[in-house]
Protein backbone atom coordinates (compact mmCIF):
# COMPACT_ATOMS: atom_id res chain seq x y z
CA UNK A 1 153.50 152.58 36.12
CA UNK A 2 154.07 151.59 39.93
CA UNK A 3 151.15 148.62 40.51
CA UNK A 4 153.08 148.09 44.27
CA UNK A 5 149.99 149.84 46.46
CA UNK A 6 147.68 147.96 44.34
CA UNK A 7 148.93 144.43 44.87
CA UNK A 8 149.68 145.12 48.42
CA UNK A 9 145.81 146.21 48.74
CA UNK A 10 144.78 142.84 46.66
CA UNK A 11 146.79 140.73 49.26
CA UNK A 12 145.16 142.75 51.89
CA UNK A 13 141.81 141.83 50.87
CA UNK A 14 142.76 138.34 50.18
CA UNK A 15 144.17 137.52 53.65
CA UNK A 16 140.64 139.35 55.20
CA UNK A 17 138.62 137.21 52.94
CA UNK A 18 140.44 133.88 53.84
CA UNK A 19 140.01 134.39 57.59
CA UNK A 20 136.29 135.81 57.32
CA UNK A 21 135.53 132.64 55.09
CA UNK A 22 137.00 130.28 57.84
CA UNK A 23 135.70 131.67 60.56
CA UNK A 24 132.42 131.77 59.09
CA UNK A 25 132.94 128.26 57.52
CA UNK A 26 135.04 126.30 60.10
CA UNK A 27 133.28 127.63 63.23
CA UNK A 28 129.96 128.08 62.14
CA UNK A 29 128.67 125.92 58.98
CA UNK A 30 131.04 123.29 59.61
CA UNK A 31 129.11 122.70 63.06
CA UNK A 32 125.90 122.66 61.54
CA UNK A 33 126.17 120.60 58.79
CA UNK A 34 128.00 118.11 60.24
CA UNK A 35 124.88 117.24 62.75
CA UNK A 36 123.41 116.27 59.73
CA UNK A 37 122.78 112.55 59.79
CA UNK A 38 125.12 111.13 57.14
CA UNK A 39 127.77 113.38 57.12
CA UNK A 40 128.01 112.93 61.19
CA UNK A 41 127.67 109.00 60.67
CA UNK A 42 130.99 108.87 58.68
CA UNK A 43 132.61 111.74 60.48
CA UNK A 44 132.88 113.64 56.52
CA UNK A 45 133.03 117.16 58.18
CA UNK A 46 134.80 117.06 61.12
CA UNK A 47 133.99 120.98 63.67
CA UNK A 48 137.41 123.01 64.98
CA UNK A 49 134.79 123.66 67.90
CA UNK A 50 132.17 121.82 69.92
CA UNK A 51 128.99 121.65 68.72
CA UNK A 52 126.33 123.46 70.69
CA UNK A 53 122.87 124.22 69.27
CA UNK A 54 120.43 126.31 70.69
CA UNK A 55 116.84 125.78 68.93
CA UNK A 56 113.54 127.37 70.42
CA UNK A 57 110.10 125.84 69.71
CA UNK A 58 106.72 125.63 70.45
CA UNK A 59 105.22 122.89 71.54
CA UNK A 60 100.94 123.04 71.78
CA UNK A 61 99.62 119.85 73.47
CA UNK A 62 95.90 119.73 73.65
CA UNK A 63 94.99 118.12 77.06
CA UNK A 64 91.09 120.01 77.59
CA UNK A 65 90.16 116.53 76.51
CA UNK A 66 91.87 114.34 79.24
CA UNK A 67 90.72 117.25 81.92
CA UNK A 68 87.57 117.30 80.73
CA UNK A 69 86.38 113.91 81.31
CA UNK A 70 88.44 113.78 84.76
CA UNK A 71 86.28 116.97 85.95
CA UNK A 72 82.86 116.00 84.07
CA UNK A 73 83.67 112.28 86.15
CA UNK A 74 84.12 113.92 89.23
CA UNK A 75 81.74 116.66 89.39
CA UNK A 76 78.40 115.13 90.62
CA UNK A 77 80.48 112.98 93.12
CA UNK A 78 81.95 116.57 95.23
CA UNK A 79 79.97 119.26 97.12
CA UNK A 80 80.30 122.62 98.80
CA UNK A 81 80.38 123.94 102.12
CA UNK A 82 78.71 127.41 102.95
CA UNK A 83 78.29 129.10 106.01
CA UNK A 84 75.09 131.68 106.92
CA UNK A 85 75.91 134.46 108.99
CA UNK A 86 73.81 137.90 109.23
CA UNK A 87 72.02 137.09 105.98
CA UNK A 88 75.32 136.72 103.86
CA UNK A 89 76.04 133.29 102.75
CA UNK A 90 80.14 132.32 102.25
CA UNK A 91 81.80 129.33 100.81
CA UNK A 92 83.60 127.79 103.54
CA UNK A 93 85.45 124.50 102.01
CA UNK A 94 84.56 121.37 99.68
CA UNK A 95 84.05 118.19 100.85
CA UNK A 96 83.68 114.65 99.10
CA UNK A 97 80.73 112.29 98.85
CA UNK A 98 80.95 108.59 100.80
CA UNK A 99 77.90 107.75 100.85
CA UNK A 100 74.96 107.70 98.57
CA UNK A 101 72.65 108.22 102.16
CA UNK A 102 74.44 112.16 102.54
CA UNK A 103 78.34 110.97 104.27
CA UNK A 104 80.66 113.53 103.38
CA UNK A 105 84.32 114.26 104.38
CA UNK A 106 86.06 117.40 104.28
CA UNK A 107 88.90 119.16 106.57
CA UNK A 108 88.52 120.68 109.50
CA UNK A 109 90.27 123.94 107.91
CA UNK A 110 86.27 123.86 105.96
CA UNK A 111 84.98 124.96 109.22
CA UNK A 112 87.16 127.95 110.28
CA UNK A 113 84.13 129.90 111.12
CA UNK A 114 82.66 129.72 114.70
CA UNK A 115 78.84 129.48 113.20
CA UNK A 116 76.21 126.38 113.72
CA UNK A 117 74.91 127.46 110.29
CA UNK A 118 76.95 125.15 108.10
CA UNK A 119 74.88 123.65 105.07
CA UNK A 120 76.45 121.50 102.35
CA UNK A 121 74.99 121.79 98.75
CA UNK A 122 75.53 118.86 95.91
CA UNK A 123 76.36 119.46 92.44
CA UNK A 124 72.53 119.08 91.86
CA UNK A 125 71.55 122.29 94.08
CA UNK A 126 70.07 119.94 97.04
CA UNK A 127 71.23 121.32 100.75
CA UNK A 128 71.16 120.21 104.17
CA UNK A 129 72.22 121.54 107.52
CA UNK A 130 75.04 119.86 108.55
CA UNK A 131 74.05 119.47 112.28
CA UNK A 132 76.76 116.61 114.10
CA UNK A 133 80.80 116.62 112.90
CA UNK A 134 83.00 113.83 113.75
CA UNK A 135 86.57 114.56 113.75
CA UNK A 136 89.69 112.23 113.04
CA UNK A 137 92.12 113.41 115.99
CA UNK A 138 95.20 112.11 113.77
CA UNK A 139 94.14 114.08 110.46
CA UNK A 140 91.49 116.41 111.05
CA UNK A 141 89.54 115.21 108.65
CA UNK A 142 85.34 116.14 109.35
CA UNK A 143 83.05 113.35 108.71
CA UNK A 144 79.02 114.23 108.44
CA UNK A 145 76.09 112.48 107.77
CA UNK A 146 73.19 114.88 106.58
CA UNK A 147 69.63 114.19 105.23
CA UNK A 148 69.79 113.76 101.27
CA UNK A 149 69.61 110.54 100.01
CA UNK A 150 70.80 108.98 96.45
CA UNK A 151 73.87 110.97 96.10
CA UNK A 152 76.52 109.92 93.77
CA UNK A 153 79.41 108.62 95.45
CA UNK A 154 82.94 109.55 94.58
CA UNK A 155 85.82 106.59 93.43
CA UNK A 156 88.83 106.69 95.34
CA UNK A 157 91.89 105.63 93.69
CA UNK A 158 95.52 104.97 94.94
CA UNK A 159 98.04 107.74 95.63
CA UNK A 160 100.93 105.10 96.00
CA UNK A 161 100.34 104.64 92.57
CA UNK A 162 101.12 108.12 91.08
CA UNK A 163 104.41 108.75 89.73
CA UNK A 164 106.41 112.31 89.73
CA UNK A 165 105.08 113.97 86.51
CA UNK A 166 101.76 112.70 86.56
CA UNK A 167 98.88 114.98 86.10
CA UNK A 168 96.14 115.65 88.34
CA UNK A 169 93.72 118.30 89.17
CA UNK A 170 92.53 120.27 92.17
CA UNK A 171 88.60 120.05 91.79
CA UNK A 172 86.15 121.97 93.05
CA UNK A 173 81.80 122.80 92.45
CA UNK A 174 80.08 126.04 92.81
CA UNK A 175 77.18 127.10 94.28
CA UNK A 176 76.24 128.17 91.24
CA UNK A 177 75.32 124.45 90.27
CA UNK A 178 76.11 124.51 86.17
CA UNK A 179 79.80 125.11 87.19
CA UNK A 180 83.05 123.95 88.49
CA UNK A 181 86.21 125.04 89.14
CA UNK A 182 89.57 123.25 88.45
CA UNK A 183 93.35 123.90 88.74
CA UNK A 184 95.79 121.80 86.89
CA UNK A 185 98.90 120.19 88.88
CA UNK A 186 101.78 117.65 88.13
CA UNK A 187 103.18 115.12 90.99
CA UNK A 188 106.57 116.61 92.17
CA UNK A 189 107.52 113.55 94.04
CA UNK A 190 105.64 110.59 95.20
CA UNK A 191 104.47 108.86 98.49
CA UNK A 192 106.82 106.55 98.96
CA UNK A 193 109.77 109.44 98.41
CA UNK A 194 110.69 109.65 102.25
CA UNK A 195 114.00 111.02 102.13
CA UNK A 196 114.68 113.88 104.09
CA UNK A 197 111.11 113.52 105.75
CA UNK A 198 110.34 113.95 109.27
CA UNK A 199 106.86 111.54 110.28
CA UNK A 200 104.87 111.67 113.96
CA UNK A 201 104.20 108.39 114.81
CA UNK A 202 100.49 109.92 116.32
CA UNK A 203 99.56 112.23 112.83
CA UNK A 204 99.60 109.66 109.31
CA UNK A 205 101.08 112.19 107.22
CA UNK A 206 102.43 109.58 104.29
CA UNK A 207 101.67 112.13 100.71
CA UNK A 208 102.86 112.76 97.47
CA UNK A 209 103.93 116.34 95.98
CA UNK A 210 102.07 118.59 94.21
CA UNK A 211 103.58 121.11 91.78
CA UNK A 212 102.76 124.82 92.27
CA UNK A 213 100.16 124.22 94.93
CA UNK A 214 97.57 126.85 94.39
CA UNK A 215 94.57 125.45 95.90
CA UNK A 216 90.73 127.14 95.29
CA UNK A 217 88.94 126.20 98.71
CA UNK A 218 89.46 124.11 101.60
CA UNK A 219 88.28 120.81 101.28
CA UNK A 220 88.80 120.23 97.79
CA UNK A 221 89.38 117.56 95.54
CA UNK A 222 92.38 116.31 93.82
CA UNK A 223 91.67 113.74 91.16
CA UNK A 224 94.15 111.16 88.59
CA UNK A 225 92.88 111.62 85.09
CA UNK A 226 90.75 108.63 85.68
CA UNK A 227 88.10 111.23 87.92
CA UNK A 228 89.58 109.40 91.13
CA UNK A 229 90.16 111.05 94.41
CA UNK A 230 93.90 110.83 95.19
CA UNK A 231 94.02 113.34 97.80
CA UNK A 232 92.07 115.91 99.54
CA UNK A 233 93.15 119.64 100.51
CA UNK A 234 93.49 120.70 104.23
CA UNK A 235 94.14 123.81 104.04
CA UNK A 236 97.87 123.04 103.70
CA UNK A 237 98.76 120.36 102.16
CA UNK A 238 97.34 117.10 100.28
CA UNK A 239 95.39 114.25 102.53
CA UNK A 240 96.74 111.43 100.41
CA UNK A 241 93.82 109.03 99.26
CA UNK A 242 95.74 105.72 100.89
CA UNK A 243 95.51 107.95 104.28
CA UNK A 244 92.06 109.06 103.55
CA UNK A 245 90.92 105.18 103.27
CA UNK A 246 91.83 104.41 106.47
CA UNK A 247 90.27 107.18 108.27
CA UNK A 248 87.10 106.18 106.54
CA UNK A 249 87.11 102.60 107.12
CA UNK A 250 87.92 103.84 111.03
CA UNK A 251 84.44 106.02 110.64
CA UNK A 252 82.37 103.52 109.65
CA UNK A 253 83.44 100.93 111.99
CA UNK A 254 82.27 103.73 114.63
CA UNK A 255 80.66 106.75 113.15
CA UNK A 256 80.19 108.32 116.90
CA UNK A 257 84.09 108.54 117.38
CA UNK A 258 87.37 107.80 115.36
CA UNK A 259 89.69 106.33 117.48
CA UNK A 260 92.99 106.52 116.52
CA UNK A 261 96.64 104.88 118.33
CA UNK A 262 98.93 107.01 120.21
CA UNK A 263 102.84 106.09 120.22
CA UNK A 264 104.67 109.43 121.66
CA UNK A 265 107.54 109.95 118.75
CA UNK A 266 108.66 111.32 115.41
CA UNK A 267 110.92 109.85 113.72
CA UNK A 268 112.74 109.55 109.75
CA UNK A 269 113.23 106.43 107.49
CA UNK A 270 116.71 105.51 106.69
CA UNK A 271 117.12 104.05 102.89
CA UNK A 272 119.47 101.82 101.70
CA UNK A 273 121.93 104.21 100.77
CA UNK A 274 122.12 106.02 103.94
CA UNK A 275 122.41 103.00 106.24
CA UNK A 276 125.51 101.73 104.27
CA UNK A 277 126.94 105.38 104.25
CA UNK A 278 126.21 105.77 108.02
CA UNK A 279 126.67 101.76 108.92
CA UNK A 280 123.59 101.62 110.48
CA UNK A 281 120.78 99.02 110.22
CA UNK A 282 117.80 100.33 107.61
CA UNK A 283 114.81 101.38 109.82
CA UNK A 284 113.05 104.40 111.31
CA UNK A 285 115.36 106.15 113.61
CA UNK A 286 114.00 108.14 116.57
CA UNK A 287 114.28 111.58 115.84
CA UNK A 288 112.19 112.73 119.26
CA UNK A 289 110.52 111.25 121.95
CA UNK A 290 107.44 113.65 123.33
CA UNK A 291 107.02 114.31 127.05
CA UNK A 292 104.98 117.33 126.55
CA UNK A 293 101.89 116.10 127.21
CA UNK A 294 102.79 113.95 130.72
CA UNK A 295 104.84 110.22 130.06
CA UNK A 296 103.67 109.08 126.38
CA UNK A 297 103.77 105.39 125.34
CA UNK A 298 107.30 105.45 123.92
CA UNK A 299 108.98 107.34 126.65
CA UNK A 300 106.93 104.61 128.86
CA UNK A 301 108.59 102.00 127.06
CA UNK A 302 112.29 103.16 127.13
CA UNK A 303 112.80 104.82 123.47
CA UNK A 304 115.14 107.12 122.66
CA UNK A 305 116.38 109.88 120.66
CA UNK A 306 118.52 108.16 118.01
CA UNK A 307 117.31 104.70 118.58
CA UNK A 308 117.19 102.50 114.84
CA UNK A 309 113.54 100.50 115.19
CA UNK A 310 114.12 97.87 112.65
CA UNK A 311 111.46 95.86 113.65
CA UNK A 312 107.95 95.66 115.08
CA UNK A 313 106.33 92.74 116.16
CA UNK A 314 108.99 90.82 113.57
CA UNK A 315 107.63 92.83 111.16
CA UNK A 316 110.71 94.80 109.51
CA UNK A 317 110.63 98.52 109.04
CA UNK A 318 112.88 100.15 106.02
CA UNK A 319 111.91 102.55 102.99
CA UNK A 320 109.70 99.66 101.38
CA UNK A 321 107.88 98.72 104.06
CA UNK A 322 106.62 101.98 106.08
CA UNK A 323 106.38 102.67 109.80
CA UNK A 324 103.28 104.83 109.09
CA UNK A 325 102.01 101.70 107.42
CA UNK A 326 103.21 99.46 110.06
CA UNK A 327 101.10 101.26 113.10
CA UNK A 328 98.25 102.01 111.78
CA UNK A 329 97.36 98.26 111.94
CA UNK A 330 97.36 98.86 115.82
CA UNK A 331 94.87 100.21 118.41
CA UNK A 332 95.02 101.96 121.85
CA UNK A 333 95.84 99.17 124.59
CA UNK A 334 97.73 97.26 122.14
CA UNK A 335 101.21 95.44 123.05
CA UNK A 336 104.42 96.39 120.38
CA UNK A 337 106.91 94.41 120.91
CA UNK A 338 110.20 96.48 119.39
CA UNK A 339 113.59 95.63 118.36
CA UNK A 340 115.73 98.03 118.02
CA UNK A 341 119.48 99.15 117.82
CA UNK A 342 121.02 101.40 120.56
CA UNK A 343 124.38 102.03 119.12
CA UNK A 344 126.11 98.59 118.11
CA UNK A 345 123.70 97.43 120.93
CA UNK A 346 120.06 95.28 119.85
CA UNK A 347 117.29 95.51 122.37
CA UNK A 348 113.95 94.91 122.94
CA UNK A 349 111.57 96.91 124.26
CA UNK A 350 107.22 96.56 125.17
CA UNK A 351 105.35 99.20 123.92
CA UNK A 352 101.80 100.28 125.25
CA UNK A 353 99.51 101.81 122.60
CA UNK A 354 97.96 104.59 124.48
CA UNK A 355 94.80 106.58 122.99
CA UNK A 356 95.43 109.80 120.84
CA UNK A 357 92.97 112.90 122.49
């Protein structure tokens, strides 16, 4: 009896099942089981292939808790703008309590409306006409005083102090008094993070990032998970909390009219990196000089597009220590004495601090 077919089949099938087996074994299992911790400690099992592995999970974290208490902190301390016009009454913006003697803030975006019929409610249901606005030139933040008294006064925290991947929340009440309305948000980048970053001289504008921006109103709040303000919402983008201090502090001194510096350029920081890269001194370089508006004070004083300020006053400029910062310690009719590099070329120059309209 010929067996020849037979044992060439049983070969057949041998080979097949030898190369299934290591291609199943040597390229597959091998890479798994060698990730296990012993066996990839002494290097046992050793993969023909590299070992990539793709595992899916879900992850629940619980965080109603920590937003919870940030809002329930919070809540009593914001307000709401509304507007009444032909017997229908609108929500116009948010705004934040100063004051427990009725000061508020909000942005001037709150107040798109042409209408003297602007009343602000508090979390409570009180309201008051809001009758006299005072507006920062250099922000456009709105500053009112209105007639309620005892009203809880909001903590303001630090935004120099948040960190990319930070939580916070966009805050803001109702008119319907029991509820509130929040929006959940992570810091994309924060305030110090100048690079790439264009700054007036006239408009502080020194903020951190917020991830997927989707604001509710105008005039809201955006709080840390402590139920501090960190930042307020123009319209357009975040008021940082470090820019809205200042702007109050300017109110109070004068609650008739903010009066802010005027200076007449834009300009970028240079960080460390970039100055060795480029060879140039760290500092704010010029990146325009405005003539728009008639002579300014830095076309007055001789600055120029692409002129390195490294110093003003002898106080140095560079990524740590902030033009924005720097200026806003000044007021109209003020002397700045500049040094500055021109090239290879140090000069000094005077600069008048005019008054921002």
């Amino acid at each position: 009896m010929n067996n020849k077919p037979d044992t060439i089949k049983t070969i057949l099938i041998c080979i097949i099942a030898v190369f299934l087996f290591n291609l199943l074994f040597s390229r597959y299992l091998t890479a798994k089981i060698s990730t296990v911790p012993l066996l990839n400690k002494w290097k046992l099992i050793d993969p023909l292939t590299p070992i990539v592995i793709n595992k899916k999970e879900e992850i629940r974290i619980s965080d109603s808790g920590e937003a919870l208490g940030a809002v329930i902190t919070v809540k009593s301390k914001i307000s709401v703008i509304v507007v009444s016009e032909n017997g229908i009454l609108t929500v116009a913006g948010g705004a934040v309590n100063l004051a427990s003697e009725g000061v508020f803030v909000s942005s001037k975006s709150s107040f798109s409306i042409n209408s003297d019929n602007y009343f602000i409610v508090s979390s409570d249901g009180r309201t008051a006409k809001i009758k006299e606005r005072i507006i920062d030139p250099a922000t456009d933040l709105v500053f009112f005083k209105v007639e309620l008294n005892n009203v809880p006064v909001i903590s303001i925290g630090n935004s120099s102090d948040l960190k990319p991947g930070e939580k916070i929340f966009f805050v803001a009440n109702s008119t319907q008094n029991s509820q509130v309305k929040f929006l959940a948000s992570f810091v994309s980048f924060a305030q110090g993070d100048v690079e790439r970053r264009i700054f007036e001289a006239d408009r502080p504008s020194r903020t951190f990032g917020a991830q997927n921006v989707s604001p509710l109103v105008s005039g809201q709040s955006l709080i840390n998970t402590k139920g501090e303000l960190v930042g307020l919402w123009d319209g357009n983008n975040v008021i940082s909390s470090d820019v809205l201090k200042h702007a109050i502090a300017l109110y109070f001194a004068n609650p008739a009219k903010i009066t802010r510096p005027s200076f007449g350029f834009s300009y970028s920081i240079l960080n460390k990196t970039e100055s060795a890269i480029l060879n140039l001194s760290p500092g704010a370089m010029v990146k325009e000089v405005e003539t728009k508006q008639g002579i300014l004070p830095a076309a007055k004083a001789g600055l120029l597009k692409g002129d390195m300020i490294i110093k003003v006053n002898n106080e140095v400029v560079d990524e740590q220590n902030l033009l924005e910062e720097i200026l806003q310690k000044y007021k109209p009719s003020d002397t700045l004495a500049l040094e500055i590099m021109r090239g290879k070329n140090k000069l000094n120059l005077s600069l008048k601090v005019g008054e921002l309209k």
